[in-house]
N, C-alpha and C. Protein backbone atom coordinates (compact mmCIF):
# COMPACT_ATOMS: atom_id res chain seq x y z
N UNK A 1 0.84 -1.19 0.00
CA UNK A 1 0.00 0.00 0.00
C UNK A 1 0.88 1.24 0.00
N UNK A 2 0.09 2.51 -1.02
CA UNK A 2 1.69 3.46 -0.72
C UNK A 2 0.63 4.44 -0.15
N UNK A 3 1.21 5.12 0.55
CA UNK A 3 0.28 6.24 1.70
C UNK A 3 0.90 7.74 1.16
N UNK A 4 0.64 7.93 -0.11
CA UNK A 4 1.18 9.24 -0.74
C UNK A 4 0.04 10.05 -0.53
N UNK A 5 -1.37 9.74 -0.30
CA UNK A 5 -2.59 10.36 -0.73
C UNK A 5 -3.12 9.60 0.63
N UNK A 6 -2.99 9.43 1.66
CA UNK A 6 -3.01 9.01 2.91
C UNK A 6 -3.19 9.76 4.14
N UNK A 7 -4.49 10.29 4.51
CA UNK A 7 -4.65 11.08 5.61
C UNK A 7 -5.09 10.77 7.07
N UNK A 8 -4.63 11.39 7.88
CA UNK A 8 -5.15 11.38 9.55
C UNK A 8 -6.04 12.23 9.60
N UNK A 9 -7.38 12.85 9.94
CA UNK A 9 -7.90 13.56 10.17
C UNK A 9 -8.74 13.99 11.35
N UNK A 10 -8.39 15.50 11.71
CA UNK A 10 -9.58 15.77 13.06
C UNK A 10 -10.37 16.89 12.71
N UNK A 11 -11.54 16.68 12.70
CA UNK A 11 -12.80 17.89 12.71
C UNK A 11 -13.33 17.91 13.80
N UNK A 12 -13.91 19.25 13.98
CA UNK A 12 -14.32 19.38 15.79
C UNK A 12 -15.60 20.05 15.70
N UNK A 13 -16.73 19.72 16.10
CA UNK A 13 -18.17 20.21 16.00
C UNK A 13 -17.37 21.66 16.42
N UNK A 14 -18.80 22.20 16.14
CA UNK A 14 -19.15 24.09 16.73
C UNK A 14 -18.56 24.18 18.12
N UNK A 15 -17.96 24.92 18.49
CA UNK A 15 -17.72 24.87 19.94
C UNK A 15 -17.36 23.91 20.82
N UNK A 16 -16.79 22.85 20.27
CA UNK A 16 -17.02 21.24 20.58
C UNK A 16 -18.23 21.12 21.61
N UNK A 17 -19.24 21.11 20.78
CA UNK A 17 -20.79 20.81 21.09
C UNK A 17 -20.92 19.14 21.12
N UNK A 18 -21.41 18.60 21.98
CA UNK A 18 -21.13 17.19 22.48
C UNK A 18 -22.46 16.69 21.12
N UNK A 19 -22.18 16.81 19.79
CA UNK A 19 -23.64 16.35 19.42
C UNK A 19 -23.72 15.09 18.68
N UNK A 20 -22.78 14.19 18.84
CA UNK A 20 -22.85 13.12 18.67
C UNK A 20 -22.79 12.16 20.20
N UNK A 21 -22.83 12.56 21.03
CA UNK A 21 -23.37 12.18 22.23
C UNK A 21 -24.63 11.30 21.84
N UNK A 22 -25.69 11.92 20.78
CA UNK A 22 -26.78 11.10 21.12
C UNK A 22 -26.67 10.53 19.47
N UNK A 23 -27.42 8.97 19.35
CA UNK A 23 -27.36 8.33 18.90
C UNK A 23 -27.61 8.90 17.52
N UNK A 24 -28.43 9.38 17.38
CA UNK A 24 -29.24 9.42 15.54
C UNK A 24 -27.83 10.76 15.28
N UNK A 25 -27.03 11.64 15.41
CA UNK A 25 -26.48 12.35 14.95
C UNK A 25 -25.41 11.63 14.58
N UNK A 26 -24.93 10.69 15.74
CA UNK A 26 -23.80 9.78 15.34
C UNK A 26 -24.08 8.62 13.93
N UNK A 27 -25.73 7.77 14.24
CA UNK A 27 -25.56 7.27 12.95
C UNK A 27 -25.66 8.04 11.84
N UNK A 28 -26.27 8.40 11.58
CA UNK A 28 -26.53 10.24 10.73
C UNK A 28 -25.05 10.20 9.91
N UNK A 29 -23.80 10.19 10.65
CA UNK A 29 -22.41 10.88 10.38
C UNK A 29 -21.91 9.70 9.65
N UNK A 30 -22.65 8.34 10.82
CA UNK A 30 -21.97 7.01 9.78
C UNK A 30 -23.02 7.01 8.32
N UNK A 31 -23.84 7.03 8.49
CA UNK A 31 -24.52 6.92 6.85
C UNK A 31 -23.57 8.02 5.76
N UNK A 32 -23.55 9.20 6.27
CA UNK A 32 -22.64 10.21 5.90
C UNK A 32 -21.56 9.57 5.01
N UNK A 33 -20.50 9.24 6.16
CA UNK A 33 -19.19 8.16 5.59
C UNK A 33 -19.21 7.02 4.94
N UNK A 34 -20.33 6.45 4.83
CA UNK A 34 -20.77 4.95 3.70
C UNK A 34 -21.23 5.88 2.45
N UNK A 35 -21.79 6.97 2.82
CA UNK A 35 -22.35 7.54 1.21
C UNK A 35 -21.51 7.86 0.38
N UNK A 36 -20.68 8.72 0.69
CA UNK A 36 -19.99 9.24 0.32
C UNK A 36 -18.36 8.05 -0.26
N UNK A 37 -18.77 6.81 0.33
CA UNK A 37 -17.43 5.73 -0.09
C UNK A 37 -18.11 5.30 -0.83
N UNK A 38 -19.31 4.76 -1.29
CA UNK A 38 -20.03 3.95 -1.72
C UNK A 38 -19.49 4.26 -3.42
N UNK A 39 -20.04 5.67 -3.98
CA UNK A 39 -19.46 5.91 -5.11
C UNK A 39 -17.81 6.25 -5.80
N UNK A 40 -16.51 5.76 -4.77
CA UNK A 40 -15.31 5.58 -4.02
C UNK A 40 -14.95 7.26 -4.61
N UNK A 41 -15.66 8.09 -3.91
CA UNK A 41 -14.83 9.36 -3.38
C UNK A 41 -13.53 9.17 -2.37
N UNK A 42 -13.29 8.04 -2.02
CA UNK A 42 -12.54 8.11 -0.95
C UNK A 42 -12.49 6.77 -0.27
N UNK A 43 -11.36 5.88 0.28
CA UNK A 43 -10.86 4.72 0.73
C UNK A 43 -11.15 5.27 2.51
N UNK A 44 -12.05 4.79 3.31
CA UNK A 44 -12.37 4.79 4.96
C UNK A 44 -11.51 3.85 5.40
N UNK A 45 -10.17 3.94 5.64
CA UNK A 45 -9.54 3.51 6.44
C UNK A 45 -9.87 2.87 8.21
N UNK A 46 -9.97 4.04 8.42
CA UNK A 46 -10.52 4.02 10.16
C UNK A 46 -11.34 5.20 9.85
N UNK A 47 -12.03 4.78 11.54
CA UNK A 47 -12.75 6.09 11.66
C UNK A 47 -13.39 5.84 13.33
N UNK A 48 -13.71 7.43 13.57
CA UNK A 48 -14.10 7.28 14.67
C UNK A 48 -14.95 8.15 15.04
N UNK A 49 -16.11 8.29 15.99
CA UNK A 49 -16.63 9.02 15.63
C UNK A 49 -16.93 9.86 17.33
N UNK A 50 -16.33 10.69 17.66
CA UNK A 50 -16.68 11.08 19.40
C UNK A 50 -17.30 11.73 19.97
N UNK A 51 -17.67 12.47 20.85
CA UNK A 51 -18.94 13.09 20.73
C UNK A 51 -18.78 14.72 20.40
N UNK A 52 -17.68 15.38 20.79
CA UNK A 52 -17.63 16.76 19.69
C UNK A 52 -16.69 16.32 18.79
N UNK A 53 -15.77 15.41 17.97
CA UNK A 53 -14.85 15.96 16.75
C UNK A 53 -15.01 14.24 16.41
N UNK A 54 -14.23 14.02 14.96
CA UNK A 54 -13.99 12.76 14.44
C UNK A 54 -13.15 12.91 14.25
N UNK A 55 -12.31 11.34 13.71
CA UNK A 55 -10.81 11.45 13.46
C UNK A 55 -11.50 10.14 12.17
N UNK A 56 -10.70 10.85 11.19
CA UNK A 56 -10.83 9.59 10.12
C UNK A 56 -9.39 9.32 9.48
N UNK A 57 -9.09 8.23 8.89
CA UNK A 57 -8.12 7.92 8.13
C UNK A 57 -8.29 7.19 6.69
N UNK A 58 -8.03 8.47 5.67
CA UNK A 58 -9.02 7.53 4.43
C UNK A 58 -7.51 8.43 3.17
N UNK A 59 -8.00 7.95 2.26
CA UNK A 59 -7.35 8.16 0.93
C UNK A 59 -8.40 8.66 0.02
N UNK A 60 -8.18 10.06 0.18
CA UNK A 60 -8.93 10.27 -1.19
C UNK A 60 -8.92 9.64 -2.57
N UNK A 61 -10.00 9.85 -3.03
CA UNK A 61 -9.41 9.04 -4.59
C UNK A 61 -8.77 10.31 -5.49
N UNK A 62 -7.81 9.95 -6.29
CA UNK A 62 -6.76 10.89 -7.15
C UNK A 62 -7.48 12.05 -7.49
N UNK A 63 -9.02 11.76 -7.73
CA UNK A 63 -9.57 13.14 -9.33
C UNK A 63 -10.07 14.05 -7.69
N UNK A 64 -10.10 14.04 -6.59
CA UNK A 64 -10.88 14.53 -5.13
C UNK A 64 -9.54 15.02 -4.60
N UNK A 65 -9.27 16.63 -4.55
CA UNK A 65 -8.94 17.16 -3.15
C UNK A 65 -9.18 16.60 -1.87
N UNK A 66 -8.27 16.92 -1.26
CA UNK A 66 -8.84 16.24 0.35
C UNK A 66 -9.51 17.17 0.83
N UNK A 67 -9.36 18.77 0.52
CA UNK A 67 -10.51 19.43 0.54
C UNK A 67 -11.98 19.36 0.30
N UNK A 68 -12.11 18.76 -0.57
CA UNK A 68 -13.05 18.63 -1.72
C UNK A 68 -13.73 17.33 -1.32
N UNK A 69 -12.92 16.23 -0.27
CA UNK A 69 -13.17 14.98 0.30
C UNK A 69 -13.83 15.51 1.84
N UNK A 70 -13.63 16.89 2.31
CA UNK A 70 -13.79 17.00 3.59
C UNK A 70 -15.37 18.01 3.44
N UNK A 71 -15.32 18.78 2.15
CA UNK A 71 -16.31 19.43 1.95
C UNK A 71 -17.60 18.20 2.06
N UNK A 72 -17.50 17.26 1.32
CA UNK A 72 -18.49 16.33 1.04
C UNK A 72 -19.07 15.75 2.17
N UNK A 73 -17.77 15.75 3.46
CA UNK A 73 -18.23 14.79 4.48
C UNK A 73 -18.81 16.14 5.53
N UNK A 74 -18.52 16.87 5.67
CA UNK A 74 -18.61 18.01 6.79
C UNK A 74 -20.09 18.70 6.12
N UNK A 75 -20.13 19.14 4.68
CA UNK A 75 -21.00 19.61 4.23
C UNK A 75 -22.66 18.72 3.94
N UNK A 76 -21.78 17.13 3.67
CA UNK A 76 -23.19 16.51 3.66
C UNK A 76 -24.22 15.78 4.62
N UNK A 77 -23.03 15.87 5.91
CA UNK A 77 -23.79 15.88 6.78
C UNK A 77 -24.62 16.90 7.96
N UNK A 78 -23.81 18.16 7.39
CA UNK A 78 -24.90 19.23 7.96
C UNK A 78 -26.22 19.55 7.18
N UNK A 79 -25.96 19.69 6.09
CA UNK A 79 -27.43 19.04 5.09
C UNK A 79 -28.42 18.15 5.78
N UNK A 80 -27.90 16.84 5.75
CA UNK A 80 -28.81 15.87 6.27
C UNK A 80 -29.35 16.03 7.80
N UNK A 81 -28.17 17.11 8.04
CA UNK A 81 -29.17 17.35 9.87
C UNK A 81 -29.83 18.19 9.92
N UNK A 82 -29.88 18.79 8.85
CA UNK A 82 -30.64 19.87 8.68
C UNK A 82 -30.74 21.50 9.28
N UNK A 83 -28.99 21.66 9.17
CA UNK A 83 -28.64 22.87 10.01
C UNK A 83 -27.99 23.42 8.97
N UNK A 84 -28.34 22.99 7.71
CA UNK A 84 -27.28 23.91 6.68
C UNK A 84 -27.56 25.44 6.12
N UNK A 85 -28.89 25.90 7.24
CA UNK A 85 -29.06 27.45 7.40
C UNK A 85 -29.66 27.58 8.11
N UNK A 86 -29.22 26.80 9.43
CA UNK A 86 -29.94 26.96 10.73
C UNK A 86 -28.38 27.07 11.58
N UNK A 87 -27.63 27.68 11.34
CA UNK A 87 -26.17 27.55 12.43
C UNK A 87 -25.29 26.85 12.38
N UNK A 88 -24.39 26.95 12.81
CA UNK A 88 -23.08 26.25 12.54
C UNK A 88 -23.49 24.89 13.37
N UNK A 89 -23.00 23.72 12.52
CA UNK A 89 -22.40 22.15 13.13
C UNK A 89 -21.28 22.20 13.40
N UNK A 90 -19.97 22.42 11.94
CA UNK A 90 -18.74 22.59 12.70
C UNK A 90 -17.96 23.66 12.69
N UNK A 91 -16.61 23.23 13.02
CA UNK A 91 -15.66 24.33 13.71
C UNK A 91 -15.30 24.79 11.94
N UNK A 92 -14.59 25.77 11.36
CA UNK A 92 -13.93 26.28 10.59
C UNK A 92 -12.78 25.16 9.98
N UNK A 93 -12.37 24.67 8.61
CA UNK A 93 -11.45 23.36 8.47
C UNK A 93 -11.22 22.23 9.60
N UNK A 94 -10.20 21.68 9.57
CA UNK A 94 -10.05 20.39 9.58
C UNK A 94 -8.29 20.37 9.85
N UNK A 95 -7.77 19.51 11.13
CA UNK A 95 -6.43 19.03 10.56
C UNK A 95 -5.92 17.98 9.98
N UNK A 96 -5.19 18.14 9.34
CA UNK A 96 -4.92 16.92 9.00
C UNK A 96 -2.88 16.31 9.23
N UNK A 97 -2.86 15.21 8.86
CA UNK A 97 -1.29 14.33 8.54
C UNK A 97 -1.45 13.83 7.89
N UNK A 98 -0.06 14.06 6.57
CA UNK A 98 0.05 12.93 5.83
C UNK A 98 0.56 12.01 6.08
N UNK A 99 -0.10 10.51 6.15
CA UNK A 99 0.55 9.33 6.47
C UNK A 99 2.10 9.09 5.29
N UNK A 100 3.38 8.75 6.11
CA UNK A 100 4.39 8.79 5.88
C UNK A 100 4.79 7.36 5.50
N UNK A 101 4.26 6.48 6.65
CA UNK A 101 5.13 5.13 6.05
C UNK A 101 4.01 4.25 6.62
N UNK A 102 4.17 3.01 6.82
CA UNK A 102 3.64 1.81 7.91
C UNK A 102 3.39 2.35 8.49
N UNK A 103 4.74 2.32 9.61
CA UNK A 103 4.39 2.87 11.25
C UNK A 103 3.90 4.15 11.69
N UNK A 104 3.88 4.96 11.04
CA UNK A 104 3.09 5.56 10.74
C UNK A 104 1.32 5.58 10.46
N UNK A 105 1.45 4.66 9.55
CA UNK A 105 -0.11 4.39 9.70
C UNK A 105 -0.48 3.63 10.83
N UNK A 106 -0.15 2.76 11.01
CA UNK A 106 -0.46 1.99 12.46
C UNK A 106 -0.27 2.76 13.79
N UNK A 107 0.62 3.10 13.54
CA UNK A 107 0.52 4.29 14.95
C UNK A 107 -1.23 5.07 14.97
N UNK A 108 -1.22 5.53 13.75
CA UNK A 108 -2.80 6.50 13.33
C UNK A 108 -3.87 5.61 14.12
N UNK A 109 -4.44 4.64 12.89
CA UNK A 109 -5.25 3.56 13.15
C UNK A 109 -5.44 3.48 14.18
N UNK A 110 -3.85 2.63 15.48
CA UNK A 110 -4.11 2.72 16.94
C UNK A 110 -4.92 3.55 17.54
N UNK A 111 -4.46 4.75 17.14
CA UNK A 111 -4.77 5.84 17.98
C UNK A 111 -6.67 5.73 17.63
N UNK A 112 -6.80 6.03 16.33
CA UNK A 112 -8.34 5.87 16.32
C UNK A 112 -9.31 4.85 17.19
N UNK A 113 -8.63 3.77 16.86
CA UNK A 113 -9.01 2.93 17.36
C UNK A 113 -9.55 3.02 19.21
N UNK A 114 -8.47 3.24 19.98
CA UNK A 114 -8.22 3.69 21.53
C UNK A 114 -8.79 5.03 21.82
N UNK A 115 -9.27 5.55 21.10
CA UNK A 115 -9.86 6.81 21.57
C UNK A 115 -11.41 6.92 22.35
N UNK A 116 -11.73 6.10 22.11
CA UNK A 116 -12.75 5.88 22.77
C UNK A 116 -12.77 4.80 24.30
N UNK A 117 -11.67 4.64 24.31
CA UNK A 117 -11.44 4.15 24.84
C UNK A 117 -10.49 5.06 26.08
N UNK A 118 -9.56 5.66 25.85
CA UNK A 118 -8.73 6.66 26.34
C UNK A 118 -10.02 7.66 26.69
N UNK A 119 -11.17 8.20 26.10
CA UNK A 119 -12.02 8.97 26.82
C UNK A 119 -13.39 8.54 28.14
N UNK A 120 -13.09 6.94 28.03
CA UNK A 120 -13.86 5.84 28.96
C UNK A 120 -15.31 6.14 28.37
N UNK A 121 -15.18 5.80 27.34
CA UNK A 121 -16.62 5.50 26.47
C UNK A 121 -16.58 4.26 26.17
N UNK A 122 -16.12 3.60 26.36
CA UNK A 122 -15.83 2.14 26.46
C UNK A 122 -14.61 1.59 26.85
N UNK A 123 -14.75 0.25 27.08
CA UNK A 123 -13.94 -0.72 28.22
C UNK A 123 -12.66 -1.15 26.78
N UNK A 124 -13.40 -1.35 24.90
CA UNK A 124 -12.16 -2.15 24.50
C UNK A 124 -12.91 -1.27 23.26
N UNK A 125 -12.38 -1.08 22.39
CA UNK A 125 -12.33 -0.67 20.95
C UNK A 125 -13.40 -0.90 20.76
N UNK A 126 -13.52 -2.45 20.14
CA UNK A 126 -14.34 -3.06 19.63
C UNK A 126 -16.30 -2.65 20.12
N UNK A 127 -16.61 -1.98 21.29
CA UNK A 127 -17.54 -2.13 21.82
C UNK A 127 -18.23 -0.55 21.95
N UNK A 128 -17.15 0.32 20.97
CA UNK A 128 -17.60 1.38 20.60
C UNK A 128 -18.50 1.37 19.55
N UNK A 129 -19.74 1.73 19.68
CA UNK A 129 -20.66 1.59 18.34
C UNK A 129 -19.90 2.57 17.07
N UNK A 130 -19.95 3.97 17.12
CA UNK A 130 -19.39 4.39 15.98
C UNK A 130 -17.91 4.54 15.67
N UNK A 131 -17.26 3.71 15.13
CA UNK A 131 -15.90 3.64 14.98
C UNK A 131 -16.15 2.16 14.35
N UNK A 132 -15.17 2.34 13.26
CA UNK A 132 -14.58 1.42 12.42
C UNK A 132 -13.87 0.28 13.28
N UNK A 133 -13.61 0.21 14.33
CA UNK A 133 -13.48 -1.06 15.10
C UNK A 133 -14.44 -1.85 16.08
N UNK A 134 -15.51 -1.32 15.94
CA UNK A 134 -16.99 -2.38 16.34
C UNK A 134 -16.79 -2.93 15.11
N UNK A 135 -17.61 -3.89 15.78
CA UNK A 135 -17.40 -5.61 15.37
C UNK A 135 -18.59 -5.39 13.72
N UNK A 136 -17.78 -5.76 12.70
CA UNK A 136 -18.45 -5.51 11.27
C UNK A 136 -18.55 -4.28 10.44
N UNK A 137 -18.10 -3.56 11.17
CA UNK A 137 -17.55 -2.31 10.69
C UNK A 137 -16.45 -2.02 9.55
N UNK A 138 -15.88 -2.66 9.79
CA UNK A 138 -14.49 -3.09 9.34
C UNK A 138 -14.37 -3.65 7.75
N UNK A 139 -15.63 -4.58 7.77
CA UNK A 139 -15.84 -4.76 6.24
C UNK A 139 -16.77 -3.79 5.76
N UNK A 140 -17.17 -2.97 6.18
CA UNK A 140 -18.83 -2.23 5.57
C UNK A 140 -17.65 -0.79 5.14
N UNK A 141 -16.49 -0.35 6.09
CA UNK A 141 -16.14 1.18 5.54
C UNK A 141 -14.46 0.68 5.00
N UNK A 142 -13.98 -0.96 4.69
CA UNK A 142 -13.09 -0.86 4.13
C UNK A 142 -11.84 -0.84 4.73
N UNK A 143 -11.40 -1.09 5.68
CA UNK A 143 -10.67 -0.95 6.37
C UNK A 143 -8.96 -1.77 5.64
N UNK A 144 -7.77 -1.09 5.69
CA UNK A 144 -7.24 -1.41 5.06
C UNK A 144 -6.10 -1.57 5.81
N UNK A 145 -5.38 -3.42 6.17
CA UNK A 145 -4.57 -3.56 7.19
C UNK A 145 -3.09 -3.29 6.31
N UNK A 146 -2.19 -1.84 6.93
CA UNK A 146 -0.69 -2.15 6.73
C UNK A 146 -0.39 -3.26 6.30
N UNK A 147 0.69 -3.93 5.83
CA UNK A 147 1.39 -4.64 5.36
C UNK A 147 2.72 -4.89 5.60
């Protein structure tokens, strides 16, 4: 796998407004991230989803800015919540890293992975509902193991 077009990413709701705290905003964000892969705008590596910001790790596809990859995800899900002229959802851009090598990516991944975990929203990865490491997740957004 070459990680030239290989991103870490963090977006942070409005104010880090806890609004994936409740369930339908969080699935809301996952339908979001399947829509938007489905027609492969973009390879979903990991993902995670917390209750003010996400962290994703995906590859745009070549003809897609990662701009242009973040507009789609940030923009189409304030659409679908129906705040796209009712107030801000999120914060102003996005950071990002370009994934450099392997360890690098695995370092990332980890981290996605444990974050929910590191904030005691759950006991093991796996038992976080939104994040690419609950159980079946993994085949539905693509998940792509280092090498």
């Amino acid at each position: 796998m070459t990680f030239d077009r290989t991103f870490f990413i963090t977006t942070v709701t409005w104010q880090r407004t806890p609004l994936f705290r409740q369930a339908q905003p969080a699935e809301l964000m996952m339908d979001v991230l399947a829509h938007y892969r489905e027609p492969k705008k973009y390879v979903l590596h990991e993902f995670v989803i917390m209750p003010d910001h996400l962290h994703l790790l995906l590859t745009p596809t070549p003809e897609i800015s990662l701009e242009r990859t973040m507009q789609l995800i940030k923009g189409g899900f304030s659409y679908r919540l129906g705040k796209a002229n009712a107030g801000f959802v999120w914060q102003e851009s996005f950071t990002n890293h370009r994934i450099r090598d392997e360890q690098d990516y695995v370092h990332h991944a980890e981290y996605i992975r444990m974050n929910p975990v590191r904030a005691h929203l759950a006991e093991r990865p796996e038992l976080y509902p939104y994040s690419s490491a609950s159980c079946g997740r993994a085949a539905i957004y693509g998940r792509v193991e280092a090498s």
